[in-house]
Protein backbone atom coordinates (compact mmCIF):
# COMPACT_ATOMS: atom_id res chain seq x y z
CA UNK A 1 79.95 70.78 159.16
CA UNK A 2 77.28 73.81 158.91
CA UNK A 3 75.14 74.05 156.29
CA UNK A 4 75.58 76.68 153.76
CA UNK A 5 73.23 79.48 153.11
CA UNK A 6 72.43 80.77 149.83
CA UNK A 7 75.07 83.87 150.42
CA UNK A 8 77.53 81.32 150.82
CA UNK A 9 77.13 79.78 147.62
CA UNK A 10 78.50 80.10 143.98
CA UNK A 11 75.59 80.42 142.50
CA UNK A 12 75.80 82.94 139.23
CA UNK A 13 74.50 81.52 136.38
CA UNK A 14 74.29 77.93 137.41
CA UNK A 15 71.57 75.24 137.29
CA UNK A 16 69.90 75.06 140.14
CA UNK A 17 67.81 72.33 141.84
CA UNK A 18 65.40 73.63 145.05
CA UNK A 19 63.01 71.37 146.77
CA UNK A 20 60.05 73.36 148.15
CA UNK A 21 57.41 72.51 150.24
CA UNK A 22 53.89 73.33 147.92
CA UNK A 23 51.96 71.08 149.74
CA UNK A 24 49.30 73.42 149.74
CA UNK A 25 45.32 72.79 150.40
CA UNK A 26 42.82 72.82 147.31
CA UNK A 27 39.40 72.31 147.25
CA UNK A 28 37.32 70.06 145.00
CA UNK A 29 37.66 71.90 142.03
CA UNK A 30 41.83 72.51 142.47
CA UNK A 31 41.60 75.45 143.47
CA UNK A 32 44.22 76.88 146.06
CA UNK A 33 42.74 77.42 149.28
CA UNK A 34 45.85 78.99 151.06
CA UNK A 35 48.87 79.65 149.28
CA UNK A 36 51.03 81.17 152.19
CA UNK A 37 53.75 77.57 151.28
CA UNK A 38 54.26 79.44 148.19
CA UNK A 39 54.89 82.81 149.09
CA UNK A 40 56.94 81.02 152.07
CA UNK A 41 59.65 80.30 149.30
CA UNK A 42 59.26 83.27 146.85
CA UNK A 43 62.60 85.38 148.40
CA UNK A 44 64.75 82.21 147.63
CA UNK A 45 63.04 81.67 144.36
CA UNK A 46 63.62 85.47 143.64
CA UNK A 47 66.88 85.69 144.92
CA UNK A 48 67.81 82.73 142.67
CA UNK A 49 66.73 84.73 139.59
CA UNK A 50 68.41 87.88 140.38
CA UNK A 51 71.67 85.51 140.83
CA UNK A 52 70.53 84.39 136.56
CA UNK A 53 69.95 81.17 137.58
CA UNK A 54 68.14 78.47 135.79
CA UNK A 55 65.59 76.81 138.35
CA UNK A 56 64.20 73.92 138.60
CA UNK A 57 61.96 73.48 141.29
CA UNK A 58 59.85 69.94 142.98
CA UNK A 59 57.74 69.27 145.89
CA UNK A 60 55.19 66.50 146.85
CA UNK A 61 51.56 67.40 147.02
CA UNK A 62 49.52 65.10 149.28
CA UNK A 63 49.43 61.42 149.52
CA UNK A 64 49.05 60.19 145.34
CA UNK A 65 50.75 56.54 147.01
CA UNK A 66 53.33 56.33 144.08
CA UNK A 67 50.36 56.43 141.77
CA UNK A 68 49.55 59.37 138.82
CA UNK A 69 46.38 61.05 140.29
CA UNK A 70 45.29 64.19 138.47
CA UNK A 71 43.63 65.33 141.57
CA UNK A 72 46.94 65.56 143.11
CA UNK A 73 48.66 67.31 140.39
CA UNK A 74 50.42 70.75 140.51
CA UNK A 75 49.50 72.04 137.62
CA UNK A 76 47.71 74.96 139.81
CA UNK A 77 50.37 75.47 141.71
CA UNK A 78 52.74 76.05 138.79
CA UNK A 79 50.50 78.43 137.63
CA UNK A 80 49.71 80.18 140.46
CA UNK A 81 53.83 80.49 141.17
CA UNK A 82 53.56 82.08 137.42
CA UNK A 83 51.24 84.81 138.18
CA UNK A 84 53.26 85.45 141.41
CA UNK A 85 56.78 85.35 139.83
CA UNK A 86 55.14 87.57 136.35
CA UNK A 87 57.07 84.30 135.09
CA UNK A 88 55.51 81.45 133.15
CA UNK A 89 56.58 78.09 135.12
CA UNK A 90 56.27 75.34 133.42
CA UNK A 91 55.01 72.00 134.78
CA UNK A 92 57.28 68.86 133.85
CA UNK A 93 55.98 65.77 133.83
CA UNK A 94 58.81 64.02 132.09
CA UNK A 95 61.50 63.82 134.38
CA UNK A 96 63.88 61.60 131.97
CA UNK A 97 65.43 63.76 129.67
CA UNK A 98 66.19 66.89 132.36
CA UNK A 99 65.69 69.24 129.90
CA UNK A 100 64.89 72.87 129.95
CA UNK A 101 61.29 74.60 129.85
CA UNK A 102 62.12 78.66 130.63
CA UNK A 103 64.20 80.16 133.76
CA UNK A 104 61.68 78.55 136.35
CA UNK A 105 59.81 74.72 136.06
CA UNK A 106 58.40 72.79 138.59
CA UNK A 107 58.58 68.99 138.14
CA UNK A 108 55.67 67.22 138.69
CA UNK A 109 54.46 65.54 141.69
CA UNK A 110 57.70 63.71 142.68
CA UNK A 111 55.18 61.54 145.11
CA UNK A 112 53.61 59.66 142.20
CA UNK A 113 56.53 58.13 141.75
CA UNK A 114 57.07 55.25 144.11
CA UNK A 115 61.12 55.99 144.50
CA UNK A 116 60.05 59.49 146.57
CA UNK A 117 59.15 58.27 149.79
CA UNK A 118 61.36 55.42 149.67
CA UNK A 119 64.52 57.62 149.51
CA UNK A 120 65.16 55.22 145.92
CA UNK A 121 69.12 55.82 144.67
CA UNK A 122 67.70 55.75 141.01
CA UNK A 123 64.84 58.12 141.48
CA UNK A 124 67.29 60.54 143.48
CA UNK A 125 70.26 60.53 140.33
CA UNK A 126 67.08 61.20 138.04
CA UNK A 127 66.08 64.58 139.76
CA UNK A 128 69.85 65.39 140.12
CA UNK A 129 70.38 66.18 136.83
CA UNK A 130 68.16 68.89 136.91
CA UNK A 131 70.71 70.87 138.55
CA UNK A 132 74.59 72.10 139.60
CA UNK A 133 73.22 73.18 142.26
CA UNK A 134 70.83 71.93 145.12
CA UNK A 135 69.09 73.96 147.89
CA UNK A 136 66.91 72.83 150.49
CA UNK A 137 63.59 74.92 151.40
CA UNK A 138 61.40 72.71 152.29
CA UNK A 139 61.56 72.82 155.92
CA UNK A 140 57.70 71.61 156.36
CA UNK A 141 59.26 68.17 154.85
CA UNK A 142 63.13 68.53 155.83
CA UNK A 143 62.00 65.27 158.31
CA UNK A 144 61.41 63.07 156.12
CA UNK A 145 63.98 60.77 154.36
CA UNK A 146 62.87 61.07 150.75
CA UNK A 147 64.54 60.57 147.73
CA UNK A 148 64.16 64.50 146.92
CA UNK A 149 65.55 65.69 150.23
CA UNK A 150 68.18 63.31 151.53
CA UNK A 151 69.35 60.48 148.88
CA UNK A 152 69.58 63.71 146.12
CA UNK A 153 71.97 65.70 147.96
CA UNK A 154 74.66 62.95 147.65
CA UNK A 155 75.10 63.88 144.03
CA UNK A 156 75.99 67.62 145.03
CA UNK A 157 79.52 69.60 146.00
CA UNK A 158 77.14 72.82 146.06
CA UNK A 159 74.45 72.43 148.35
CA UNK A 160 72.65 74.63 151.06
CA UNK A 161 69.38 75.96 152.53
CA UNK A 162 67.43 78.30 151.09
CA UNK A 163 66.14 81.31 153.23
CA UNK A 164 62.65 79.44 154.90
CA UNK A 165 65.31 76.48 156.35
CA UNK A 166 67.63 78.85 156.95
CA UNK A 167 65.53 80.72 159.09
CA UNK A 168 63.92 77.75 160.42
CA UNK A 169 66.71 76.36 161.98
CA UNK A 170 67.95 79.82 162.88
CA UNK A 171 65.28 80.12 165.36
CA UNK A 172 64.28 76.67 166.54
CA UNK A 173 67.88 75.29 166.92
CA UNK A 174 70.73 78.03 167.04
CA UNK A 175 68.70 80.36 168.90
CA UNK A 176 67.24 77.78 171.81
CA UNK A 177 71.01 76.76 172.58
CA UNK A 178 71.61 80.22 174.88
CA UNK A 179 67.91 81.28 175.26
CA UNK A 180 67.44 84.27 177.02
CA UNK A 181 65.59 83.54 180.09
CA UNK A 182 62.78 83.05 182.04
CA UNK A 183 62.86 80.64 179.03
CA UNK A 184 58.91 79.35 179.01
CA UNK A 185 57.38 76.79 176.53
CA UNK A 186 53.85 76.30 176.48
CA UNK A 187 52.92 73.06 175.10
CA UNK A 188 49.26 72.11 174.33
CA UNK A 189 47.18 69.82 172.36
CA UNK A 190 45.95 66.77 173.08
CA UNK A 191 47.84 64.04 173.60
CA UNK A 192 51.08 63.34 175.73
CA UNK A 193 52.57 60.28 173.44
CA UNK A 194 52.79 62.68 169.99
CA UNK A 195 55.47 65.32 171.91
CA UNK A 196 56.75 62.58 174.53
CA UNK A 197 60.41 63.78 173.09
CA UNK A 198 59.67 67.53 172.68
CA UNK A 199 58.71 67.50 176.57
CA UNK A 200 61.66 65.88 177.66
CA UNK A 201 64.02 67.36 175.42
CA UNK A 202 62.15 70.99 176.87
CA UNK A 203 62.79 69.79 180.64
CA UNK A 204 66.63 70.01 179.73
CA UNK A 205 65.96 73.41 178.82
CA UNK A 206 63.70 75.55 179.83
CA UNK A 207 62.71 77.32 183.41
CA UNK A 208 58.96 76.73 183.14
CA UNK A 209 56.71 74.06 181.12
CA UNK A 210 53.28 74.97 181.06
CA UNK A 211 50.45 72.37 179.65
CA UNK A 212 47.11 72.54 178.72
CA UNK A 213 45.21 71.53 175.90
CA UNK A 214 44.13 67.58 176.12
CA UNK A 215 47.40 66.40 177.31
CA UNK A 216 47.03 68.21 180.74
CA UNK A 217 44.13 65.71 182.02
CA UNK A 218 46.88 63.00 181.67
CA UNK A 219 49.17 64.73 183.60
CA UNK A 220 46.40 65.51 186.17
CA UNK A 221 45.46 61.99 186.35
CA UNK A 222 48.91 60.93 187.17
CA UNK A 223 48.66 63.23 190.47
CA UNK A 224 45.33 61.73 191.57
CA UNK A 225 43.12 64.66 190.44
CA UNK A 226 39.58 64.03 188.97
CA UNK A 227 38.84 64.86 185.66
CA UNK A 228 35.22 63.33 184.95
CA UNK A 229 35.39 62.57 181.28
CA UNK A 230 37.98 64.34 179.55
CA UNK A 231 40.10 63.29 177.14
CA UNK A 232 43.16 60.45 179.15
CA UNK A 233 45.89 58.40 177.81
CA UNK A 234 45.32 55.67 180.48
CA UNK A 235 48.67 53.95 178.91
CA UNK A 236 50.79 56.79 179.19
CA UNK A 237 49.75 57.79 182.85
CA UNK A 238 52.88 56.52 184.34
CA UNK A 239 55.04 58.27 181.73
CA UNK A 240 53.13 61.55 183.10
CA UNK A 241 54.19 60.84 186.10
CA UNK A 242 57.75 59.92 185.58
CA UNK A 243 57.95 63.47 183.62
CA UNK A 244 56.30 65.10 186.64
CA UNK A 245 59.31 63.85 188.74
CA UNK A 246 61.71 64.96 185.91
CA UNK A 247 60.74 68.47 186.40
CA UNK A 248 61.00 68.32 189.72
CA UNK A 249 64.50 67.21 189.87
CA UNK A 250 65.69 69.51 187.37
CA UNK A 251 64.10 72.57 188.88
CA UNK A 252 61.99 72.67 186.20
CA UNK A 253 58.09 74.48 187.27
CA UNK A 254 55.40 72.75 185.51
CA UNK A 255 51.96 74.53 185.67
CA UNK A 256 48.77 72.83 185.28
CA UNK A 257 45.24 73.76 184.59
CA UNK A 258 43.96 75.27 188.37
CA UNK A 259 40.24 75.21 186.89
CA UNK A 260 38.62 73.91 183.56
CA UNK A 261 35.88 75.09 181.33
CA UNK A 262 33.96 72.10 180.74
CA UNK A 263 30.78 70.48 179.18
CA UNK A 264 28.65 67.43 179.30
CA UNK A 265 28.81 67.04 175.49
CA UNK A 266 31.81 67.31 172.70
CA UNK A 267 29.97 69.36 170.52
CA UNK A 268 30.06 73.43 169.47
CA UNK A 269 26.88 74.43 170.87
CA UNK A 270 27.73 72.27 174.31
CA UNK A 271 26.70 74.45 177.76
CA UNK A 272 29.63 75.61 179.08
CA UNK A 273 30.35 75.65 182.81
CA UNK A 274 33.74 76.49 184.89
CA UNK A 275 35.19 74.31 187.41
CA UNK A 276 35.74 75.74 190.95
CA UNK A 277 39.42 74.11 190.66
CA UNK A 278 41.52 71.41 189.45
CA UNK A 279 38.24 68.75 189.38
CA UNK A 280 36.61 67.70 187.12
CA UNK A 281 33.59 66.46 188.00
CA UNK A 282 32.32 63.20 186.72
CA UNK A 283 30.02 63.34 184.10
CA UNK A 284 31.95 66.10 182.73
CA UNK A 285 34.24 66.77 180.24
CA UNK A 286 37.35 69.37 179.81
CA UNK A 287 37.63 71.29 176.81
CA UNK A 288 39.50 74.45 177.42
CA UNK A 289 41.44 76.68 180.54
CA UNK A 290 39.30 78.47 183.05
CA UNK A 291 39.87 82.22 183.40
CA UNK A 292 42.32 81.72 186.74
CA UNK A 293 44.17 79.47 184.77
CA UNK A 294 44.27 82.26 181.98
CA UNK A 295 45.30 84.63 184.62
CA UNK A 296 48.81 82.72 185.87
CA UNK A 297 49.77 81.25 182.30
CA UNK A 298 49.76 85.09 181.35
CA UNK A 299 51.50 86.26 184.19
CA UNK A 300 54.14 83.58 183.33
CA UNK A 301 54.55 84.51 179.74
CA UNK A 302 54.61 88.24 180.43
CA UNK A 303 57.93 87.58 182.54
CA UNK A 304 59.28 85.29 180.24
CA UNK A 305 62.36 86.85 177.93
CA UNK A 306 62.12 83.64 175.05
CA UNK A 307 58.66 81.59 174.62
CA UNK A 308 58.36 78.55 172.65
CA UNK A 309 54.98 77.29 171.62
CA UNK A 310 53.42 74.35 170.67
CA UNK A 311 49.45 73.45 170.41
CA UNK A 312 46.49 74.79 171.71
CA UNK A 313 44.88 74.88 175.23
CA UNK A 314 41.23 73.62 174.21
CA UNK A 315 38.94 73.05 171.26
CA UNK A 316 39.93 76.34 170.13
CA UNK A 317 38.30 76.11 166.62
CA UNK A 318 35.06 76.34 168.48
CA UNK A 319 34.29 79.81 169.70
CA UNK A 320 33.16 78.62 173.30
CA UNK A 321 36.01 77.18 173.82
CA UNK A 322 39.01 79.27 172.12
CA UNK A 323 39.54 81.63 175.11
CA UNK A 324 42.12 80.12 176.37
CA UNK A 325 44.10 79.44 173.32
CA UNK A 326 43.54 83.30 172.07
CA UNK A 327 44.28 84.55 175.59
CA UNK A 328 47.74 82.95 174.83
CA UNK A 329 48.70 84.42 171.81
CA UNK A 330 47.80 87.75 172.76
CA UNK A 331 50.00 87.14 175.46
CA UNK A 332 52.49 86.43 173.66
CA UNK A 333 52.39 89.17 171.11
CA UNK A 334 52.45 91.64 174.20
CA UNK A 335 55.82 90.35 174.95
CA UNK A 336 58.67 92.21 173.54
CA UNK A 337 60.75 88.76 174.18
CA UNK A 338 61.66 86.52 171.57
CA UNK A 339 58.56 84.67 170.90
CA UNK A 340 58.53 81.30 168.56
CA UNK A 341 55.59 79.76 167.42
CA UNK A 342 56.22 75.67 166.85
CA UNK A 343 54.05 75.00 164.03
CA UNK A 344 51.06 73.13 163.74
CA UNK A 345 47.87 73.97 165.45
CA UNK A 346 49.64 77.20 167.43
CA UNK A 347 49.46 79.05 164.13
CA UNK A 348 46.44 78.84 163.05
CA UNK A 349 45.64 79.71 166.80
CA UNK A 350 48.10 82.71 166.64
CA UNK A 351 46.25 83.72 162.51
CA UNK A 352 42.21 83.35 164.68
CA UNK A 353 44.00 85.85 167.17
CA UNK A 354 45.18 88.04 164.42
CA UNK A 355 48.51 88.65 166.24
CA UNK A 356 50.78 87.21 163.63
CA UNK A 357 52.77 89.93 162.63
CA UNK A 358 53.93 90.72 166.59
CA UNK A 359 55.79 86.80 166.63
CA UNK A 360 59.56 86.92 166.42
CA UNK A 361 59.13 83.64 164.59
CA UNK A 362 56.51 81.38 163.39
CA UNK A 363 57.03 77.84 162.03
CA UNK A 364 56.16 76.49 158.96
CA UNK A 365 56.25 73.14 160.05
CA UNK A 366 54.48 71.31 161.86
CA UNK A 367 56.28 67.30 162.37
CA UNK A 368 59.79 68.81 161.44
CA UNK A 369 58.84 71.38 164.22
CA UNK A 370 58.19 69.25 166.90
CA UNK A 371 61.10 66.81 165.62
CA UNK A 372 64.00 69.98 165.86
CA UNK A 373 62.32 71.22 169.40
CA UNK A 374 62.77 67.72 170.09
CA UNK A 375 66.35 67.30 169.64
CA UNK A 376 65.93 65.05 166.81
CA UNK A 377 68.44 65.67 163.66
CA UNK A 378 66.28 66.17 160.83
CA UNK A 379 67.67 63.73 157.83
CA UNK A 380 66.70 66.95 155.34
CA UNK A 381 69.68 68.64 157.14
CA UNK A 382 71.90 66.30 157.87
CA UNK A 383 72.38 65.86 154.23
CA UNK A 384 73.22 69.31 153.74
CA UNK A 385 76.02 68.81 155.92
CA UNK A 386 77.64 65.99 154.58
């Protein structure tokens, strides 16, 4: 069964119950430090308004352990939603009654209550009360099976995605199932073991897989290629190799790193030297592409027609060693392709490049991401389609 979208559902005047994802960052003093998981659900929020609904909106904010922690309360964030909205939001910390505080309230926290993470029946009939209603916009969490996004939904006929999950699954599900191609995914970062899934699931799809990042001295390993000191997953060496034989059985090209920029230290300041090719000498470390390496990847992603990506090619917060993963995403953004960015690292990557705007799609998420690219069913969905 598909899930619904909001267009799809009866929604005029009704009670509605939305799980967002305000997990945002705050500093010391609880102040906001990036609010763009708020604005992310504003048109569903908005939408809901114009529809007269009464909202009631929750979300987790970092890791409380089933504990009340004021540092971890979002009080800010309801009142930053306020001055966005030109709505007061109120903040409910009560959740027994499920009573009324204006058109739009955020519960508190649902994370300081133990029954969250552990999807708990009695914690999930508590929040459903708050609503007729339920929608799902939390796509950053939708991978999780919590009480708010997968035991809650049982208590709902009504039920869909808001517009972030909508589009979410639009583009990293619907849209990879009859890619246009040269389909490409770039997959960086630096270890094999965290996307083992996402790589194989890619192999099934794509025409080229190119690496770089950490993961790419495992993969060099496995063919007998020197790499000095950079970063290896000795355990998952043979796995490397078993996905090197994949590809090549499937037709599937996998580029690797011709040349490294590399240093003798992990540090910001560290000389930086280039390889002459694939070796690494010892005593060395890699930590980004070299320029010929630049050169092919971008060849490859100008040709490409759809482009997933997923994690950077070096230490790309340091400016020595960002080339690479900036060389990318301007790549990227000169392709008039569809181009998805797969959460995580890869946006901040594609914000340092300041090429945002010139993605088809960027993720919000950054496990649920990597879990959908994977082929995995994300439980936050699933129980939108039951």
């Amino acid at each position: 069964m598909a899930v619904k979208s909001l267009d799809q559902l009866d929604l005029a005047n009704k009670r509605v119950l939305v799980r967002v994802d305000f997990n945002v960052p705050m500093d010391k003093n609880q102040q906001i430090t990036d609010d763009s998981r708020i604005r992310a659900a504003l048109p569903t929020i908005r939408y809901l308004l114009e529809q007269g609904c009464e909202i009631t909106l929750m979300s987790h904010l970092g890791r409380p352990k089933g504990q009340v922690k004021p540092e971890f309360s979002l009080k800010p964030v309801a009142a930053h939603l306020g001055e966005l909205l030109e709505t007061e939001v109120a903040l409910v910390t009560d959740f027994a009654d499920g009573g009324r505080h204006g058109k739009v309230q955020l519960l508190e926290n649902l994370r300081f209550s133990p029954g969250e993470t552990k999807n708990d029946a009695d914690f999930a009939k508590t929040l459903a009360q708050y609503g007729d209603v339920y929608i799902n916009d939390a796509f950053g969490a939708a991978h999780r099976a919590h009480a708010s996004i997968a035991a809650v939904a049982e208590h709902f006929e009504e039920k869909g995605a808001g517009y972030l999950l909508a589009k979410e699954l639009h583009y990293l599900k619907e849209a990879l199932k009859n890619p246009e191609r040269p389909f490409v995914s770039i997959l960086g970062g630096s270890k094999i073991s965290d996307k083992l899934r996402l790589i194989e699931n890619l192999i099934d799809k794509v025409d080229t897989l190119i690496i770089g990042g950490g993961m790419s001295y495992t993969f060099l390993e496995a063919q007998g290629i020197g790499i000095g000191r950079s970063l290896v997953e000795k355990d998952f060496v043979e796995e490397a190799k078993r996905l090197l034989e994949l590809c090549e059985r499937k037709g599937v090209q996998m580029l690797l790193p011709l040349d490294h920029l590399a240093a003798r230290d992990f540090k910001e300041d560290a000389d930086a030297e280039i390889t002459h090719d694939q070796t690494i000498a010892e005593g060395l470390m890699g930590l980004d592409i070299g320029p010929e390496t630049i050169n092919l990847y971008n060849t490859q992603v100008a040709a490409a027609k759809t482009i997933v990506w997923n994690g950077p090619m070096g230490v790309f917060e340091w400016e020595t060693f960002a080339t690479g993963t900036i060389s990318v995403a301007e790549a990227m953004a000169e392709n008039p392709g569809m181009t998805i960015i797969g959460g995580g690292d890869s946006v901040a990557a594609v914000n340092k490049a300041g090429v945002q705007d010139q993605m088809t799609h960027i993720s919000t998420g950054g496990g649920a991401s990597l879990e959908l690219l994977g082929g995995h069913d994300l439980p936050g969905v699933t129980a939108l389609e039951a």
